[in-house]
N, C-alpha and C. Protein backbone atom coordinates (compact mmCIF):
# COMPACT_ATOMS: atom_id res chain seq x y z
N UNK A 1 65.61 -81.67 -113.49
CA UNK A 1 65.69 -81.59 -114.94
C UNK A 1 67.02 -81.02 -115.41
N UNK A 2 67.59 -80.25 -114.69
CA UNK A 2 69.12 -79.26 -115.26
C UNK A 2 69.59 -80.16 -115.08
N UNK A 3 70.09 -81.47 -114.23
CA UNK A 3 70.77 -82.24 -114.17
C UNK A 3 70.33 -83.84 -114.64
N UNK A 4 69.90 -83.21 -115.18
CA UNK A 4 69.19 -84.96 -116.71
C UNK A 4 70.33 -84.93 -117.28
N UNK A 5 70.90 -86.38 -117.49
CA UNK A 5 71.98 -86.61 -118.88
C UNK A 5 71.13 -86.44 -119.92
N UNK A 6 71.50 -86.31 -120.67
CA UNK A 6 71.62 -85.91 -122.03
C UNK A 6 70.47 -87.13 -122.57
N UNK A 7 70.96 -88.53 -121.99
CA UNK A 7 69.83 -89.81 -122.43
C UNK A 7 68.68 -89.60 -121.66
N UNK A 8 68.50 -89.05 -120.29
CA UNK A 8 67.13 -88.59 -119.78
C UNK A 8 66.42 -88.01 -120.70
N UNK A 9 66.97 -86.85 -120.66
CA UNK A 9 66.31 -85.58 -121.66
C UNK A 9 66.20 -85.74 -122.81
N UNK A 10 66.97 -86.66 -123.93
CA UNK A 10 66.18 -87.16 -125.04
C UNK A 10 64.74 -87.95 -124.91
N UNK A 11 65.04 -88.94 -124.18
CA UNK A 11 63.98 -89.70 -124.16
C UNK A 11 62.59 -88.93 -123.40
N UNK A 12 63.11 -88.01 -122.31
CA UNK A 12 61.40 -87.29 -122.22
C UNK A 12 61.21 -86.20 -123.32
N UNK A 13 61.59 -85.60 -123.91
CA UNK A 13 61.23 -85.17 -125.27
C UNK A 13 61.17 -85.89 -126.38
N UNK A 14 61.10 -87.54 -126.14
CA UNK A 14 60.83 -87.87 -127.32
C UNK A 14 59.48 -88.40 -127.30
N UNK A 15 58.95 -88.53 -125.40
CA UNK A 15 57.56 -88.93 -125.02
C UNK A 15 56.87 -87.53 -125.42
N UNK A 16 57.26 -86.49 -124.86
CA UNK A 16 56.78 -85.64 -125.05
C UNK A 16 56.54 -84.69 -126.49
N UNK A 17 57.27 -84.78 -127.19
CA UNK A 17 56.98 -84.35 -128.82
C UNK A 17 55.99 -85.73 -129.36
N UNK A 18 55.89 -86.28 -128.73
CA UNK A 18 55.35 -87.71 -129.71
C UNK A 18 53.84 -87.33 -128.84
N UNK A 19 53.68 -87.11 -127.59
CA UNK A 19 52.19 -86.94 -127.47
C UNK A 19 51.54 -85.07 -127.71
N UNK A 20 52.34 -84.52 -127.83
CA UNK A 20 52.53 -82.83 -127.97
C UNK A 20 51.66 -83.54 -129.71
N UNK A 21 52.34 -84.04 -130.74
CA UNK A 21 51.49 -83.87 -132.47
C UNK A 21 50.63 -85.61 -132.25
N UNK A 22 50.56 -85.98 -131.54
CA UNK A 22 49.63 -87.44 -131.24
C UNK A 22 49.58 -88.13 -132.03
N UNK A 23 51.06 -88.42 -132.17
CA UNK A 23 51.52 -89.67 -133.24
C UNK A 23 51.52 -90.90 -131.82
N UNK A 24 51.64 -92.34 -132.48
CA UNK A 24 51.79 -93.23 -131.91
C UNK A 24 53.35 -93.69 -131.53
N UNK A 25 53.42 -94.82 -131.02
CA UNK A 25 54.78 -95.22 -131.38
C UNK A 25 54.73 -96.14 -132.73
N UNK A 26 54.52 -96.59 -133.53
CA UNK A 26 54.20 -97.22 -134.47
C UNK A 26 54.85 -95.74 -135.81
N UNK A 27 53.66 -94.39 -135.60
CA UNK A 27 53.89 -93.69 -136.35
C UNK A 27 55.46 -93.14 -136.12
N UNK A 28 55.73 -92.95 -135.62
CA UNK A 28 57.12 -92.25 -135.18
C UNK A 28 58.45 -93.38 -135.33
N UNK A 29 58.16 -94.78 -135.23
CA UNK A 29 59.10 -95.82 -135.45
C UNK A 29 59.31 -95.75 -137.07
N UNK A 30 57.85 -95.51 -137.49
CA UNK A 30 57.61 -95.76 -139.30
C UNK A 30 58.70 -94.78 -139.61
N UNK A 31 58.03 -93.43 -139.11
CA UNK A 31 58.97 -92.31 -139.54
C UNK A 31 60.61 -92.18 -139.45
N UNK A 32 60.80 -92.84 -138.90
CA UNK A 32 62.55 -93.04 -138.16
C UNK A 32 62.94 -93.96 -138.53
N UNK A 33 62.30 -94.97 -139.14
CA UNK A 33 62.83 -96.08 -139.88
C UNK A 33 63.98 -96.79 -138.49
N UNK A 34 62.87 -97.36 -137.55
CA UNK A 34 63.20 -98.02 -136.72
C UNK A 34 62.03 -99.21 -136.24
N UNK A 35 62.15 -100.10 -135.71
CA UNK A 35 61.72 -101.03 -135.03
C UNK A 35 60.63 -100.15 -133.74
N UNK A 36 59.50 -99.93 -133.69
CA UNK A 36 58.27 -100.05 -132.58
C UNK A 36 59.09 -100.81 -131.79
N UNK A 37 59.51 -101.73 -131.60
CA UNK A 37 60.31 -102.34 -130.24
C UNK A 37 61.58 -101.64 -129.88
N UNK A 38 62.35 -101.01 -130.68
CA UNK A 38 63.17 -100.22 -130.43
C UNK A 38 62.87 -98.96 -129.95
N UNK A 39 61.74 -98.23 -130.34
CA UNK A 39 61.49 -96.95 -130.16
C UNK A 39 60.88 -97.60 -128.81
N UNK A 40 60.13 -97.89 -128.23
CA UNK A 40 59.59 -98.28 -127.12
C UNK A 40 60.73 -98.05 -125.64
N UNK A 41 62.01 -99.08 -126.56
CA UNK A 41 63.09 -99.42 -125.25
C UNK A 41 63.32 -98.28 -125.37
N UNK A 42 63.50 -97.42 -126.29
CA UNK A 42 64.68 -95.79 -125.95
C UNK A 42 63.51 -94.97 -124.98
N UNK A 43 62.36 -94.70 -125.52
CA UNK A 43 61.91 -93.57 -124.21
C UNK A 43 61.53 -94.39 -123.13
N UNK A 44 61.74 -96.01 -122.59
CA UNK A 44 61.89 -96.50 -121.82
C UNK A 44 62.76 -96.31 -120.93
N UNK A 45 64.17 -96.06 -121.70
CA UNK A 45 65.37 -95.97 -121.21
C UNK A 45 65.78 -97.81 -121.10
N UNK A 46 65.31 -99.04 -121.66
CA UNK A 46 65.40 -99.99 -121.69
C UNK A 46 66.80 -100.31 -122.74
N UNK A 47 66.85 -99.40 -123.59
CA UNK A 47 67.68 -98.93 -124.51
C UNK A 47 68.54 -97.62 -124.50
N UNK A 48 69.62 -97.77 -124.86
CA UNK A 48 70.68 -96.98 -124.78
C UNK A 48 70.84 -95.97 -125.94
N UNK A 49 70.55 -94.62 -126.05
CA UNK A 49 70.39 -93.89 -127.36
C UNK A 49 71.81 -93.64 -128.31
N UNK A 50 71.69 -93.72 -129.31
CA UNK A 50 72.77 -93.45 -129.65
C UNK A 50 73.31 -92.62 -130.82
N UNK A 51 74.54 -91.68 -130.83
CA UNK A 51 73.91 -90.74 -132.37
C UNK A 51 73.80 -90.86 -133.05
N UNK A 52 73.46 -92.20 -133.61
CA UNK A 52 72.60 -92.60 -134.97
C UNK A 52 71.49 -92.67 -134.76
N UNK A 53 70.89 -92.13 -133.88
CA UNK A 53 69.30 -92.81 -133.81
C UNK A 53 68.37 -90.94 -133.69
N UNK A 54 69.68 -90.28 -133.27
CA UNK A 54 68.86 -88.60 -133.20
C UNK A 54 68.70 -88.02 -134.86
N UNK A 55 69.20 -88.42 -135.76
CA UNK A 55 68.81 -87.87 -136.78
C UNK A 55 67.33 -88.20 -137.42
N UNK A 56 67.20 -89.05 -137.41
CA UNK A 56 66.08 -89.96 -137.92
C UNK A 56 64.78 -89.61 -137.14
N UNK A 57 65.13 -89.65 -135.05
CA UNK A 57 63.56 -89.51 -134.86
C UNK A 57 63.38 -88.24 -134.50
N UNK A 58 64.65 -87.02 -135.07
CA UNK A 58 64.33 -85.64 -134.78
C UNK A 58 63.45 -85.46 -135.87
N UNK A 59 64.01 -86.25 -137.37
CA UNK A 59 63.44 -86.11 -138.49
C UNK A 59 61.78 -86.51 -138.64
N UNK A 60 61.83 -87.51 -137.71
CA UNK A 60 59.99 -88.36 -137.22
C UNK A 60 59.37 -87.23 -136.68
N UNK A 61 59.37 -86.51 -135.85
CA UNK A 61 59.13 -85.82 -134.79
C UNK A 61 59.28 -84.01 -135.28
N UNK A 62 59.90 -83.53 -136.74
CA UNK A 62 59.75 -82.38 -137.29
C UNK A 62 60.24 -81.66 -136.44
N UNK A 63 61.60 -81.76 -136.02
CA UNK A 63 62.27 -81.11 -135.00
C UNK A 63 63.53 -81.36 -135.13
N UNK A 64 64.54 -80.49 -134.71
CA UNK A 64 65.67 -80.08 -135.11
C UNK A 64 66.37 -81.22 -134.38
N UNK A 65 67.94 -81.60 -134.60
CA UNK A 65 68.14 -82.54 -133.13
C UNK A 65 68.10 -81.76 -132.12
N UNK A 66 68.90 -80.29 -132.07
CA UNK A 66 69.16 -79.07 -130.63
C UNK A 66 67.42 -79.30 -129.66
N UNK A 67 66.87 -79.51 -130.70
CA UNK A 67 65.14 -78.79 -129.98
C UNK A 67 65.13 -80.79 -129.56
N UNK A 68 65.57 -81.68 -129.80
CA UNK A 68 65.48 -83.24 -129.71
C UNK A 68 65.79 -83.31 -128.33
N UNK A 69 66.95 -82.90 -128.19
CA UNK A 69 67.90 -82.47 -126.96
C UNK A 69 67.35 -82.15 -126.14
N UNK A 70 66.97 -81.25 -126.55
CA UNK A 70 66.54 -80.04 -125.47
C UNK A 70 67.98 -79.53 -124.92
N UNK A 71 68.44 -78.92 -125.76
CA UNK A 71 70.21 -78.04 -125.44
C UNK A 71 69.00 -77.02 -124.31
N UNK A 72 70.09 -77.03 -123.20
CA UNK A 72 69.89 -75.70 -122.30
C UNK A 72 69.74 -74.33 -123.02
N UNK A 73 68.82 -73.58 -122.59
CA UNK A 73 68.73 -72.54 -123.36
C UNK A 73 69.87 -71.18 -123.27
N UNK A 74 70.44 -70.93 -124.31
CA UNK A 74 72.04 -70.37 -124.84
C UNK A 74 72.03 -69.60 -123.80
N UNK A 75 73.43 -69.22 -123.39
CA UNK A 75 74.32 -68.30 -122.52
C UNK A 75 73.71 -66.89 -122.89
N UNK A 76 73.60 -66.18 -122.11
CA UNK A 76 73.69 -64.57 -122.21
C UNK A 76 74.78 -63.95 -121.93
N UNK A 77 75.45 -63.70 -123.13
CA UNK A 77 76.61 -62.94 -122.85
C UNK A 77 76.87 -62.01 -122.05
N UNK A 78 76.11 -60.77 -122.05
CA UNK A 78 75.71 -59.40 -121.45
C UNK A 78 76.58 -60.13 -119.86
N UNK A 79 77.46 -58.46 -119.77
CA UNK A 79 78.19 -58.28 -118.37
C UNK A 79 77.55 -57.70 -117.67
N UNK A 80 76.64 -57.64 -116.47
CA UNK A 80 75.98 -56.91 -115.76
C UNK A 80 76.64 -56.64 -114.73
N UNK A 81 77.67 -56.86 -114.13
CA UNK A 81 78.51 -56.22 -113.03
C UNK A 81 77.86 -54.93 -112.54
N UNK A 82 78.04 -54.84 -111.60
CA UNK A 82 77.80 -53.38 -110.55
C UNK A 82 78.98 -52.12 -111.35
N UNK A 83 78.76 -51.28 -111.29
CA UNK A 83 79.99 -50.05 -111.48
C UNK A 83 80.39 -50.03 -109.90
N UNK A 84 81.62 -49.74 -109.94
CA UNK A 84 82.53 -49.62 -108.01
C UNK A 84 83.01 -47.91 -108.66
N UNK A 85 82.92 -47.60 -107.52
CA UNK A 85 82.91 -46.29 -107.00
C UNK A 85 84.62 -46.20 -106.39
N UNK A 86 85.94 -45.06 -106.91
CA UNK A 86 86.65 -45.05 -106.20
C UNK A 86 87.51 -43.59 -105.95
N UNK A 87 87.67 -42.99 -104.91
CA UNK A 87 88.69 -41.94 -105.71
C UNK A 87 88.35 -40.85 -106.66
N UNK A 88 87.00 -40.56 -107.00
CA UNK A 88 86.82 -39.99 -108.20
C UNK A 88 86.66 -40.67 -109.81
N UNK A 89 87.01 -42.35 -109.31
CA UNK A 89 86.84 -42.95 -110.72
C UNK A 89 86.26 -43.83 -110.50
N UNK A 90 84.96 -44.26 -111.58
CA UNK A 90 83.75 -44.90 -112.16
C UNK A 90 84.23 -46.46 -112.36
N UNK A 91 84.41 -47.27 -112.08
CA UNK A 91 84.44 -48.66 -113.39
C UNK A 91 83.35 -49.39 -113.84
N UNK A 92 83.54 -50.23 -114.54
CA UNK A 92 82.10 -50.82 -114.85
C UNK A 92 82.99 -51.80 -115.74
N UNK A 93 82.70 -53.27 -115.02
CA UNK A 93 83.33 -54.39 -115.81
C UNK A 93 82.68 -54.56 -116.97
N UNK A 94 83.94 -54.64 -117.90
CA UNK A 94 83.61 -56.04 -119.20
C UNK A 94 83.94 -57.21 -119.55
N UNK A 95 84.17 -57.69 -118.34
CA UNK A 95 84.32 -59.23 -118.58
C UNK A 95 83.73 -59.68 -116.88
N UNK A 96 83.22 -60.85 -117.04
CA UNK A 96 82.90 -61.18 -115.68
C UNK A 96 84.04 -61.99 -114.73
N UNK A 97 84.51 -62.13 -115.46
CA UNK A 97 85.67 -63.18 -114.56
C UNK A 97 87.08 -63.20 -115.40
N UNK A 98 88.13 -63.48 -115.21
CA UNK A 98 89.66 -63.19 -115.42
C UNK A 98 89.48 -64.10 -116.71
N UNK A 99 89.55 -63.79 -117.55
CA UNK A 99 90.00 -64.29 -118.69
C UNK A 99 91.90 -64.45 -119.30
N UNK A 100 92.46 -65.22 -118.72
CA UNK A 100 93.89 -65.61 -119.00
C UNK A 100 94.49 -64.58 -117.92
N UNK A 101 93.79 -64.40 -117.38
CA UNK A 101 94.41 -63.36 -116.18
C UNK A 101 94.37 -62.08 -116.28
N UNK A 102 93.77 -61.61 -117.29
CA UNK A 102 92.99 -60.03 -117.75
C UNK A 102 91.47 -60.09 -117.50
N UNK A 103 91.64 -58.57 -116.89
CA UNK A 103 90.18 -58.14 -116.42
C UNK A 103 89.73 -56.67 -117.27
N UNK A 104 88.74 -56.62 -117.78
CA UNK A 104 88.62 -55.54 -118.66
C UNK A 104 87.09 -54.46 -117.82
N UNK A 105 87.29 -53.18 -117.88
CA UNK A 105 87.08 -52.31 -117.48
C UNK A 105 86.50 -51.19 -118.45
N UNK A 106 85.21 -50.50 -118.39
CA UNK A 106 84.97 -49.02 -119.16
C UNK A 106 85.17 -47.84 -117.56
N UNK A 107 86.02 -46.83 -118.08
CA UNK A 107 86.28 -46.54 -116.67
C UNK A 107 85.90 -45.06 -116.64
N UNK A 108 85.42 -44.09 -115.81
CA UNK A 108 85.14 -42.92 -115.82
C UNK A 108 85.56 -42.13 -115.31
N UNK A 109 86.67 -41.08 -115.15
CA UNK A 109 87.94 -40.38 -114.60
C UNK A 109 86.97 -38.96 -114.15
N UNK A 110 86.71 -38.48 -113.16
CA UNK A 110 86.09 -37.46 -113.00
C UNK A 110 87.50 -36.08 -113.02
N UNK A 111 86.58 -34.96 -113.99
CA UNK A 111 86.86 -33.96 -114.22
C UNK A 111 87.82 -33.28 -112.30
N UNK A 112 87.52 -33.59 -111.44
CA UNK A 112 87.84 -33.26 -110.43
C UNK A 112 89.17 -34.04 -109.95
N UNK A 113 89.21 -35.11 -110.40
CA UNK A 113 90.39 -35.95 -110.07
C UNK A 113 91.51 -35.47 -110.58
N UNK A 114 92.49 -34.57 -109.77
CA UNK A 114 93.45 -33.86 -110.89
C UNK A 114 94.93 -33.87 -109.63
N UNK A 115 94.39 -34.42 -108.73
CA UNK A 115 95.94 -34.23 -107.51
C UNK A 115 96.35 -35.73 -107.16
N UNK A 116 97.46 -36.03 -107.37
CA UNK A 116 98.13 -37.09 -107.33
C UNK A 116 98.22 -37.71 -105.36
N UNK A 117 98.40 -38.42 -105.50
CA UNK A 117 98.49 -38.90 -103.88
C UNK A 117 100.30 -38.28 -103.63
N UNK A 118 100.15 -38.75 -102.33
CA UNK A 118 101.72 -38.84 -102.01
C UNK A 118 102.62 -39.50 -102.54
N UNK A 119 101.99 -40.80 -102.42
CA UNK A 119 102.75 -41.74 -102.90
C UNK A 119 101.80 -42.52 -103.85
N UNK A 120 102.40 -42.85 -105.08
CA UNK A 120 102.24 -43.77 -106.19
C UNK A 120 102.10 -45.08 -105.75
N UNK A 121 100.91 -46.09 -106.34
CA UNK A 121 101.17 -47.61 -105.95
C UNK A 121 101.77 -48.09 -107.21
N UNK A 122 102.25 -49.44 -106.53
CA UNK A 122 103.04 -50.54 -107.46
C UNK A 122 102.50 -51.87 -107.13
N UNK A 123 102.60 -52.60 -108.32
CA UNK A 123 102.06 -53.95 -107.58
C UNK A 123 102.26 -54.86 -108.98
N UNK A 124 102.54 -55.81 -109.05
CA UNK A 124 103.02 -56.89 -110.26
C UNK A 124 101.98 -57.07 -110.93
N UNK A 125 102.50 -57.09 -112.49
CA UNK A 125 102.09 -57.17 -113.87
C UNK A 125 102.12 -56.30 -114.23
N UNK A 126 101.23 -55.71 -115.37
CA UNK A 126 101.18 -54.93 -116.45
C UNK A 126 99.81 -54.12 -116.66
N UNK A 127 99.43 -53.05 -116.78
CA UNK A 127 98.17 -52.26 -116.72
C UNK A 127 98.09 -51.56 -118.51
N UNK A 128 96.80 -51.64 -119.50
CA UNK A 128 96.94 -51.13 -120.39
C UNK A 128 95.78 -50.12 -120.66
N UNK A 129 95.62 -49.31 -121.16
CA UNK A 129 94.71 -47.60 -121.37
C UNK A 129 94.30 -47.98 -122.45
N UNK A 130 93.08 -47.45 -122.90
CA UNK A 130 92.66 -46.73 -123.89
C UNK A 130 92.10 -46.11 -123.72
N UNK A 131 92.42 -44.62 -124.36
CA UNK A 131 91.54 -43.20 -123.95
C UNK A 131 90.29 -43.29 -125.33
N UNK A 132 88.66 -43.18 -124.38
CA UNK A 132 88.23 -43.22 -125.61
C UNK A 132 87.65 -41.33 -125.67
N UNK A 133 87.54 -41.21 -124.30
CA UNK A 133 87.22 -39.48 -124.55
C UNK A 133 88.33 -38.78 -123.79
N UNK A 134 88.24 -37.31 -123.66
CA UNK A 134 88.89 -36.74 -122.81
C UNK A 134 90.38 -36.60 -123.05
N UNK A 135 91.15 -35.87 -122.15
CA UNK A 135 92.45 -36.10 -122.16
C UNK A 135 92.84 -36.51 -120.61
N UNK A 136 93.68 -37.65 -121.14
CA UNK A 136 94.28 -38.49 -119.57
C UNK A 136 95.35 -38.38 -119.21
N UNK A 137 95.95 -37.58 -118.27
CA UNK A 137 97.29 -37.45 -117.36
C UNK A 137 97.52 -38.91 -116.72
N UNK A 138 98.78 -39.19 -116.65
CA UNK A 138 99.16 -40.82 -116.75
C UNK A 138 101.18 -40.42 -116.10
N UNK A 139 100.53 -40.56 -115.26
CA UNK A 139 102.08 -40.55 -113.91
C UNK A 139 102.71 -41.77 -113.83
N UNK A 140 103.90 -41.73 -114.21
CA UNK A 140 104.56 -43.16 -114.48
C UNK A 140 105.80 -42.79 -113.79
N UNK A 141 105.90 -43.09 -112.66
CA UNK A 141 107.59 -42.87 -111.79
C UNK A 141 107.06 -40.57 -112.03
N UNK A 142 108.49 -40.59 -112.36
CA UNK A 142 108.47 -39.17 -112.41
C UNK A 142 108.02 -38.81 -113.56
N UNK A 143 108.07 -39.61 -114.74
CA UNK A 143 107.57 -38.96 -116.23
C UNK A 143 106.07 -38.65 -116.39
N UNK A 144 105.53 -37.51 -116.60
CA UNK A 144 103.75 -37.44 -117.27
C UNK A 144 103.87 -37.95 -118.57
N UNK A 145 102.57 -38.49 -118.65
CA UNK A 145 102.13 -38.32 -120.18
C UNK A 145 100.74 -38.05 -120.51
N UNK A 146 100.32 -36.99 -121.73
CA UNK A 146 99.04 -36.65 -121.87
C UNK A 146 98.79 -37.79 -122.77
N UNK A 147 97.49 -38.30 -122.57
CA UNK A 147 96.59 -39.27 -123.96
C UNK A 147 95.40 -38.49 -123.84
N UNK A 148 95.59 -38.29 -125.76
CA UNK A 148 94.43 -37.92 -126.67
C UNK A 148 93.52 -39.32 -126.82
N UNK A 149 92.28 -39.16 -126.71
CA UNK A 149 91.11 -40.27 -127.58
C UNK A 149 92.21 -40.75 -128.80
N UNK A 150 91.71 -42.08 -128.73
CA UNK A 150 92.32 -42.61 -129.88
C UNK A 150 93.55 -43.31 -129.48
N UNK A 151 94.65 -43.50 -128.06
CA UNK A 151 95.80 -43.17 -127.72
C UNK A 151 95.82 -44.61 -126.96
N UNK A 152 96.65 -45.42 -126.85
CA UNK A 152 96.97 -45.80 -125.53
C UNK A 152 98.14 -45.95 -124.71
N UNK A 153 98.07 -46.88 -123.50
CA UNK A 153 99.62 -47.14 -122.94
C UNK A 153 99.63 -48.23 -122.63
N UNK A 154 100.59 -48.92 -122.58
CA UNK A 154 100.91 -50.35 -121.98
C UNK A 154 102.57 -49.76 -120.99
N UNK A 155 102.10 -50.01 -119.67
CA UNK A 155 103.20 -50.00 -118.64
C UNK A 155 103.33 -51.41 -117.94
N UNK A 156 104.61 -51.50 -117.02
CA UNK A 156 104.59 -52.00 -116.13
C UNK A 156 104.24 -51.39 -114.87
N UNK A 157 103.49 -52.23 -114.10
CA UNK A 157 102.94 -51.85 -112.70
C UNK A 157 103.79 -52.01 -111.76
N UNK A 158 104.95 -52.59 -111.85
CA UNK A 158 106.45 -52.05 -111.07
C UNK A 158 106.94 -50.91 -111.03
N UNK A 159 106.01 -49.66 -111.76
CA UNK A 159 106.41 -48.82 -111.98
C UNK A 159 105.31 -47.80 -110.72
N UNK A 160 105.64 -46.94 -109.83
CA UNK A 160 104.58 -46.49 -109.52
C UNK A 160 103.62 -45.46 -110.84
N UNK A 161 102.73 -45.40 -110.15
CA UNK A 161 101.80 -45.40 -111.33
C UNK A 161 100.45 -44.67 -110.80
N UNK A 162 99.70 -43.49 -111.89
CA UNK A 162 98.43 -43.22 -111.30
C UNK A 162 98.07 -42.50 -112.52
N UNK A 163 96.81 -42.12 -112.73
CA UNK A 163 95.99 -41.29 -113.68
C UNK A 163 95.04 -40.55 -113.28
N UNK A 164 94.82 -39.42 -114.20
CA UNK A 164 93.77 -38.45 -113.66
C UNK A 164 93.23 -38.03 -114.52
N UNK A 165 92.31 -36.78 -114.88
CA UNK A 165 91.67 -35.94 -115.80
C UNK A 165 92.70 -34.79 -116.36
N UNK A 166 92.94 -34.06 -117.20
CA UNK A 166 93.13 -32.92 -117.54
C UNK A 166 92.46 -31.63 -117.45
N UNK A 167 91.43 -31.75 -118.28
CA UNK A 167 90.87 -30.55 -118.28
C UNK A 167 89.12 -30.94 -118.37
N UNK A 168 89.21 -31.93 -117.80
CA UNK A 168 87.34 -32.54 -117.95
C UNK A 168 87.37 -33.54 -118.04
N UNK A 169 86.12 -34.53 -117.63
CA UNK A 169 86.24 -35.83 -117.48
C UNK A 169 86.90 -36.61 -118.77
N UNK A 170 87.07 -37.68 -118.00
CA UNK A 170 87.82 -38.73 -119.37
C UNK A 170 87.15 -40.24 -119.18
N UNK A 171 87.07 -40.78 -120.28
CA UNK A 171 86.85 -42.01 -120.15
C UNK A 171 87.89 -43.13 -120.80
N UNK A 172 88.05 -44.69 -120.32
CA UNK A 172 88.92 -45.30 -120.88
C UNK A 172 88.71 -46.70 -120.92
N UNK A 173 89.17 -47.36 -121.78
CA UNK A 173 89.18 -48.53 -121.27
C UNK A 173 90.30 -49.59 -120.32
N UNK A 174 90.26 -50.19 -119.73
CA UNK A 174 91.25 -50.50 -119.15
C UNK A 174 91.20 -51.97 -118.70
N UNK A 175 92.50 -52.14 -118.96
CA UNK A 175 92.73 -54.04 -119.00
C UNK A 175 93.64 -54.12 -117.68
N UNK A 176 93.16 -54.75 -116.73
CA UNK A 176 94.65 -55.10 -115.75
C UNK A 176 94.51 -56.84 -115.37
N UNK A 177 95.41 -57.11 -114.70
CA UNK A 177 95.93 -58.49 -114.42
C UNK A 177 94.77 -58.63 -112.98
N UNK A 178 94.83 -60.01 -112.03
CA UNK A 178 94.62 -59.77 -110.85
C UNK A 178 95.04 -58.99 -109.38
N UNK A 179 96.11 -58.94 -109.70
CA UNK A 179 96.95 -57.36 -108.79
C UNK A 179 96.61 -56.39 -108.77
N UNK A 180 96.44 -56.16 -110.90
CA UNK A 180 95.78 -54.62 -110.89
C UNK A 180 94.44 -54.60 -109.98
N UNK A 181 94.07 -55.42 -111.17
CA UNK A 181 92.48 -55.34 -110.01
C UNK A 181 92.07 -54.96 -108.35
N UNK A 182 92.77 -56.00 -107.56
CA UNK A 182 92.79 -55.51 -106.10
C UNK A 182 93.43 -53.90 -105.98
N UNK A 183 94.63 -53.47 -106.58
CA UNK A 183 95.13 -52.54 -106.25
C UNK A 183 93.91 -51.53 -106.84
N UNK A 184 94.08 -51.17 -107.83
CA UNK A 184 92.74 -50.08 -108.55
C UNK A 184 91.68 -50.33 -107.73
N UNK A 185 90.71 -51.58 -107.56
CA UNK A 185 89.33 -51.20 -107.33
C UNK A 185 89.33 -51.73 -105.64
N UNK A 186 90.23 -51.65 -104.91
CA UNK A 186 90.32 -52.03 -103.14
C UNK A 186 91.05 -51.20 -102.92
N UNK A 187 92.13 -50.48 -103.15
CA UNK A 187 93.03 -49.48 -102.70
C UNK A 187 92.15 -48.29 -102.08
């Protein structure tokens, strides 16, 4: 059935709404202002449907064309991703898959995360912040920077680069490319 064209699946909902209120074909041709020999060939499939003919016997049949169809039932937006565990920091995707090559992130900086590695990673594209709680320490080469809630950054990831907590957890949002991604949540 998921893989019915579109002319399958009209025509068994048009057998099926037609014996579902136990109209005839006669009644349902009347109603559609079509030919009984025509309505016959379409849920035959003897006949070829065409979109002049869905207004009329959605209209026979007291049904929308979508419900005629039978459209697959709508997408669920909702991101259910796993949260990944790293380092002291939380993520939890908001998007399920790379959208133009951005991956979006609610991220959770633990209050304990406060010592920088040895060494800083780098890795191509661009990484962007938004602090929505907390205050976020944000190591860019040798320069710090504190972000207040409300704040963000847009760097390059040619830059070495890392973040931590201040003085208690922080939360953020965070957009990276596919690089970021491997680097942040596989590193």
């Amino acid at each position: 059935m998921a893989n019915d064209s579109i002319d399958q699946r009209v025509r068994r909902r048009l057998r099926d709404l037609r014996a579902e209120r136990g109209l005839t074909l006669a009644q349902v041709a009347e109603r559609a202002n079509v030919d009984v020999s025509t309505l016959s060939r379409l849920e035959s499939g003897k006949r070829r449907l065409t979109l002049e003919h869905l207004p009329g016997l959605a209209a026979a049949l007291g049904v929308s064309i979508d419900e005629l169809i039978g459209a697959p039932p709508s997408f669920d937006p909702r991101v259910r991703g796993a949260p990944r565990r790293l380092d002291g920091v939380t993520l939890w995707p908001l998007t399920r898959e790379v959208h133009g090559d951005l991956l979006a992130y609610k991220v959770h900086i633990s209050a304990r995360r406060r010592k920088p590695p040895a060494e800083m990673k780098v890795h191509a594209g661009s990484d962007w912040l938004y602090v929505l709680s907390g205050r976020l320490r944000l190591l860019l080469g040798e320069d710090e920077h504190i972000l207040e809630p409300g704040e963000a950054a847009e760097f390059s990831t040619w830059t070495p680069h890392w973040f931590a907590a201040v003085d208690g957890p922080v939360e953020v949002i965070l957009i990276v490319g596919p690089d970021g991604e491997r680097m942040h949540l596989h590193s």
